[in-house]
N, C-alpha and C. Protein backbone atom coordinates (compact mmCIF):
# COMPACT_ATOMS: atom_id res chain seq x y z
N UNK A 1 86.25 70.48 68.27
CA UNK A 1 85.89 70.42 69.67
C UNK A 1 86.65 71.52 70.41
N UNK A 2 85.63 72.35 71.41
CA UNK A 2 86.47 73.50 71.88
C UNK A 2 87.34 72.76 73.44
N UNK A 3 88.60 73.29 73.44
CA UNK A 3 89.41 73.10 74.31
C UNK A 3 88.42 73.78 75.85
N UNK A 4 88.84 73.01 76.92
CA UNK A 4 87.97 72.90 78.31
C UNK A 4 89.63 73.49 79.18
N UNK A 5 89.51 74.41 79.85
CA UNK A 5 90.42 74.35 80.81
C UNK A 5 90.47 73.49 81.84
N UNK A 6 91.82 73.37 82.57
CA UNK A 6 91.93 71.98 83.35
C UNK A 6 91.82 72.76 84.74
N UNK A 7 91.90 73.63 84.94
CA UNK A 7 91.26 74.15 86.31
C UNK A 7 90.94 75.95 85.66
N UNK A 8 90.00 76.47 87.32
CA UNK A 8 90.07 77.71 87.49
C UNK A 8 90.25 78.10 88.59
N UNK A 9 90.59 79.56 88.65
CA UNK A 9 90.96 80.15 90.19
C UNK A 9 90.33 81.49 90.05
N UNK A 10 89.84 81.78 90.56
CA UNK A 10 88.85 83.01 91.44
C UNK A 10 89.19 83.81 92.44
N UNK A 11 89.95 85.18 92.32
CA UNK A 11 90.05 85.64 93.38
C UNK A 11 89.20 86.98 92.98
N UNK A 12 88.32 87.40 93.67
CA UNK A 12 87.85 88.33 93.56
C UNK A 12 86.56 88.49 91.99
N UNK A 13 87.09 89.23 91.38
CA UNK A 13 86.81 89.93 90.19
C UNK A 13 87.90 88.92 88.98
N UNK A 14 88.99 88.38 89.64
CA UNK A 14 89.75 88.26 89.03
C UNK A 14 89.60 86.52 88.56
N UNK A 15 90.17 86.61 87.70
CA UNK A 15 90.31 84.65 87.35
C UNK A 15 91.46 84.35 86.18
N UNK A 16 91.81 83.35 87.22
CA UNK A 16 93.21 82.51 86.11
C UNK A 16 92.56 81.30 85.51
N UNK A 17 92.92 81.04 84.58
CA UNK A 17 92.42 80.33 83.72
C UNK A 17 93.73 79.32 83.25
N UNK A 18 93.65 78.03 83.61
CA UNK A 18 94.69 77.19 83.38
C UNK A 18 94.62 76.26 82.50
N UNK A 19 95.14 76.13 81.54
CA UNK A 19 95.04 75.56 79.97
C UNK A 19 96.68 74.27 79.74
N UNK A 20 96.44 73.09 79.80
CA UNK A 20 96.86 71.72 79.46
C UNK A 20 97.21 71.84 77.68
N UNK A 21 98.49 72.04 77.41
CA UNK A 21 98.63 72.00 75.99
C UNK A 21 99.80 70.56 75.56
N UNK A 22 99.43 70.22 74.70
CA UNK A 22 100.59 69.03 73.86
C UNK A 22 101.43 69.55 73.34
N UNK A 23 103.10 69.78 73.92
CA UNK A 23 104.06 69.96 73.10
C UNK A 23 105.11 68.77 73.13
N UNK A 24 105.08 68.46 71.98
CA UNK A 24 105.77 67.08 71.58
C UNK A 24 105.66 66.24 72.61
N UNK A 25 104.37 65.71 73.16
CA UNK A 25 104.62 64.58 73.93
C UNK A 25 104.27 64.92 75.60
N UNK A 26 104.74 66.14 75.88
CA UNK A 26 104.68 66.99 77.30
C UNK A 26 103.75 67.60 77.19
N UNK A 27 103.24 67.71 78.25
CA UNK A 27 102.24 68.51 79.03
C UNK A 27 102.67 69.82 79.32
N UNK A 28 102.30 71.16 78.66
CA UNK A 28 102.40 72.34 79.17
C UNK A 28 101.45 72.91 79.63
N UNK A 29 101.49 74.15 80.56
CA UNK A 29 99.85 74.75 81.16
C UNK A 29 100.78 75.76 80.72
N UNK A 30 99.58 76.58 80.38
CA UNK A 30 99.42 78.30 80.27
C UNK A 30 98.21 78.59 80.66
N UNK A 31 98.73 79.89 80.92
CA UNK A 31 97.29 80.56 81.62
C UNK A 31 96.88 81.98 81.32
N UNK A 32 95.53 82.20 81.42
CA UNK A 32 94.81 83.39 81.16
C UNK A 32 94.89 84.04 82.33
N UNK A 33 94.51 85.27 81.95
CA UNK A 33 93.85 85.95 83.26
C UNK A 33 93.00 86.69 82.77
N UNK A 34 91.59 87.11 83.85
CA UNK A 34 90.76 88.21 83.43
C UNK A 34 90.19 88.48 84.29
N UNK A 35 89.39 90.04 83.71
CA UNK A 35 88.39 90.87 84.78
C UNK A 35 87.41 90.37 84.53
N UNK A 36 86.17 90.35 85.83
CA UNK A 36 84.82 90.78 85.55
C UNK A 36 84.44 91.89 86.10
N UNK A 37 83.49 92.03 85.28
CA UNK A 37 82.71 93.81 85.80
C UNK A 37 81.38 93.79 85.41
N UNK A 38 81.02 94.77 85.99
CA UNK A 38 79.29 95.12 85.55
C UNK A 38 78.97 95.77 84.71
N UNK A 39 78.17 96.00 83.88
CA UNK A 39 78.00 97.56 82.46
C UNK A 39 76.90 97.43 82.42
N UNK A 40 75.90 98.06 83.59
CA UNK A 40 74.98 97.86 83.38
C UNK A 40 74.05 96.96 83.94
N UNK A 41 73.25 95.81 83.65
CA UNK A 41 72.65 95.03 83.67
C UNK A 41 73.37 93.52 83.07
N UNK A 42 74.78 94.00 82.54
CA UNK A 42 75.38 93.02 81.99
C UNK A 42 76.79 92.87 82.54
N UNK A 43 77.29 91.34 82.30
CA UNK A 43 78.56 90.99 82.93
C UNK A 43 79.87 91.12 82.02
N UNK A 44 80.64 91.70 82.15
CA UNK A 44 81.49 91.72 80.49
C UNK A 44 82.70 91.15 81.01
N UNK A 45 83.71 90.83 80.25
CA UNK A 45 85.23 90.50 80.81
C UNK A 45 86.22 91.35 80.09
N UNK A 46 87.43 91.28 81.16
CA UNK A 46 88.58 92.32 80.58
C UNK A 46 89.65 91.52 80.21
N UNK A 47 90.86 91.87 79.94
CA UNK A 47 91.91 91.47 80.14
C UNK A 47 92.90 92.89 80.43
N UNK A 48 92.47 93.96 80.80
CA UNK A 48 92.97 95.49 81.16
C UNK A 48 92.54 94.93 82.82
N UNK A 49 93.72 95.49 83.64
CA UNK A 49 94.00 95.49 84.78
C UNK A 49 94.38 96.64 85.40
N UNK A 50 93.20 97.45 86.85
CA UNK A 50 94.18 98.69 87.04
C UNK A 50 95.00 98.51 88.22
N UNK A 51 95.63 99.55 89.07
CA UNK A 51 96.39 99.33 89.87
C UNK A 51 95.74 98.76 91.32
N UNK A 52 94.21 99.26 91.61
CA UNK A 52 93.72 98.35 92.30
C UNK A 52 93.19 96.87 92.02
N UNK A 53 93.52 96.35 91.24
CA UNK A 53 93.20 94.86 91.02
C UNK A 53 94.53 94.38 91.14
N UNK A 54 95.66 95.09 91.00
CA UNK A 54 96.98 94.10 90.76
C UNK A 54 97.42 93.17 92.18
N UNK A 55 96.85 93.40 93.58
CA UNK A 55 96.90 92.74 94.57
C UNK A 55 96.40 91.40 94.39
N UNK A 56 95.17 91.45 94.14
CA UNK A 56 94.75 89.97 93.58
C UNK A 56 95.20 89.23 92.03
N UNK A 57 95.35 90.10 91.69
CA UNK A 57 96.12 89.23 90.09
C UNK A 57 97.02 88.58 91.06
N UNK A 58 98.13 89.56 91.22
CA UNK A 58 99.37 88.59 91.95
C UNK A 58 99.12 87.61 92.54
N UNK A 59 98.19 87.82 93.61
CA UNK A 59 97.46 86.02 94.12
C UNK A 59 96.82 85.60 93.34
N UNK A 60 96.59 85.01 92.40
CA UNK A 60 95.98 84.87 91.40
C UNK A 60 97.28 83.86 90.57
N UNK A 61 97.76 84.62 90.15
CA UNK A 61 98.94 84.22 89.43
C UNK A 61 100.02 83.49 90.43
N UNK A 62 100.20 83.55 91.90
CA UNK A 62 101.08 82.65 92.15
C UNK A 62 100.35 81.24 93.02
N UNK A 63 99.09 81.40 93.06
CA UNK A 63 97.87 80.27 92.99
C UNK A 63 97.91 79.19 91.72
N UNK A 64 97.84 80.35 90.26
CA UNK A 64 98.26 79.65 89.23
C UNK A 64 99.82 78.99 89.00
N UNK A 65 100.46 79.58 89.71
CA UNK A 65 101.91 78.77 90.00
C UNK A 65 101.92 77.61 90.49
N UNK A 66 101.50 77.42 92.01
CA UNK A 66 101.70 76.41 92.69
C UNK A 66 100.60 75.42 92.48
N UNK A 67 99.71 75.58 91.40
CA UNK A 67 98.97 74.73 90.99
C UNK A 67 99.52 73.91 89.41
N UNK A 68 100.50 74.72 88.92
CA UNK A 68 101.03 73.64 87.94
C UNK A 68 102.43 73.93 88.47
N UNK A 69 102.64 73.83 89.52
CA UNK A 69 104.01 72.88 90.02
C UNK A 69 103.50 71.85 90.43
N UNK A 70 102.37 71.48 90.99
CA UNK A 70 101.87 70.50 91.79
C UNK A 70 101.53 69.36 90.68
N UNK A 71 100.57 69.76 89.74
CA UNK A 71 100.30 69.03 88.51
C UNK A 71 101.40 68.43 87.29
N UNK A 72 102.60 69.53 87.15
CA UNK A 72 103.82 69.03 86.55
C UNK A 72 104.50 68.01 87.18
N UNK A 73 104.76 67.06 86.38
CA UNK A 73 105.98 66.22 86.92
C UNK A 73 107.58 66.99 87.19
N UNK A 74 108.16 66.85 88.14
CA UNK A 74 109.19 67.13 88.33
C UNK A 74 110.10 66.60 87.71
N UNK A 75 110.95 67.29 87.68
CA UNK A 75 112.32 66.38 86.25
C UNK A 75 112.67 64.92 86.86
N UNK A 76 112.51 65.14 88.09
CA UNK A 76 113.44 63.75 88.47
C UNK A 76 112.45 62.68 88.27
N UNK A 77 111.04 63.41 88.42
CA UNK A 77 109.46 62.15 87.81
C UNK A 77 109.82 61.67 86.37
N UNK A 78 110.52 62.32 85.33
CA UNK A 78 110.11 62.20 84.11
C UNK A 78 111.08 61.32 83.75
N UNK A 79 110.60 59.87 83.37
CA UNK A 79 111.52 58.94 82.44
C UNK A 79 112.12 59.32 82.01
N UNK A 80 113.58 58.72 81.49
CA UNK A 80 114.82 58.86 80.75
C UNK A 80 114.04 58.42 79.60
N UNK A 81 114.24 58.75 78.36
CA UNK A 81 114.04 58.22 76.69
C UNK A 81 114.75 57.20 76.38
């Protein structure tokens, strides 16, 4: 079964991609990022970024921040063992 990301974010051209993983028990997110573009008649994706896209990555990426701070439990949330 293919893994589903647990959210997305869209800025522009740009998209973070936020991924829910099992490490021992905890919940980790990692995240993608990528381009879209045109070639044509067709939609392709990147993961090459130039210096005009890096404005929105950065929002992008601290969107993807405050979206798994919000979703993480905070230490003081997390039961003692």
């Amino acid at each position: 079964m293919k893994q589903k990301p647990v959210h997305e974010i869209r800025i522009g051209s740009i998209k973070a991609t936020i991924w829910a993983n099992d490490a021992n028990g905890k919940v980790i997110h990692n995240v993608t990022f990528s381009r879209s573009y045109r070639a044509g008649e067709d939609w392709k994706k990147t993961s090459s970024f130039s210096r005009s896209h890096l404005g929105k990555l950065a929002e992008a990426i601290a969107e993807a921040d405050r979206w798994i701070a919000e979703a993480e439990p905070k230490e003081s949330e997390i039961p003692a063992a």
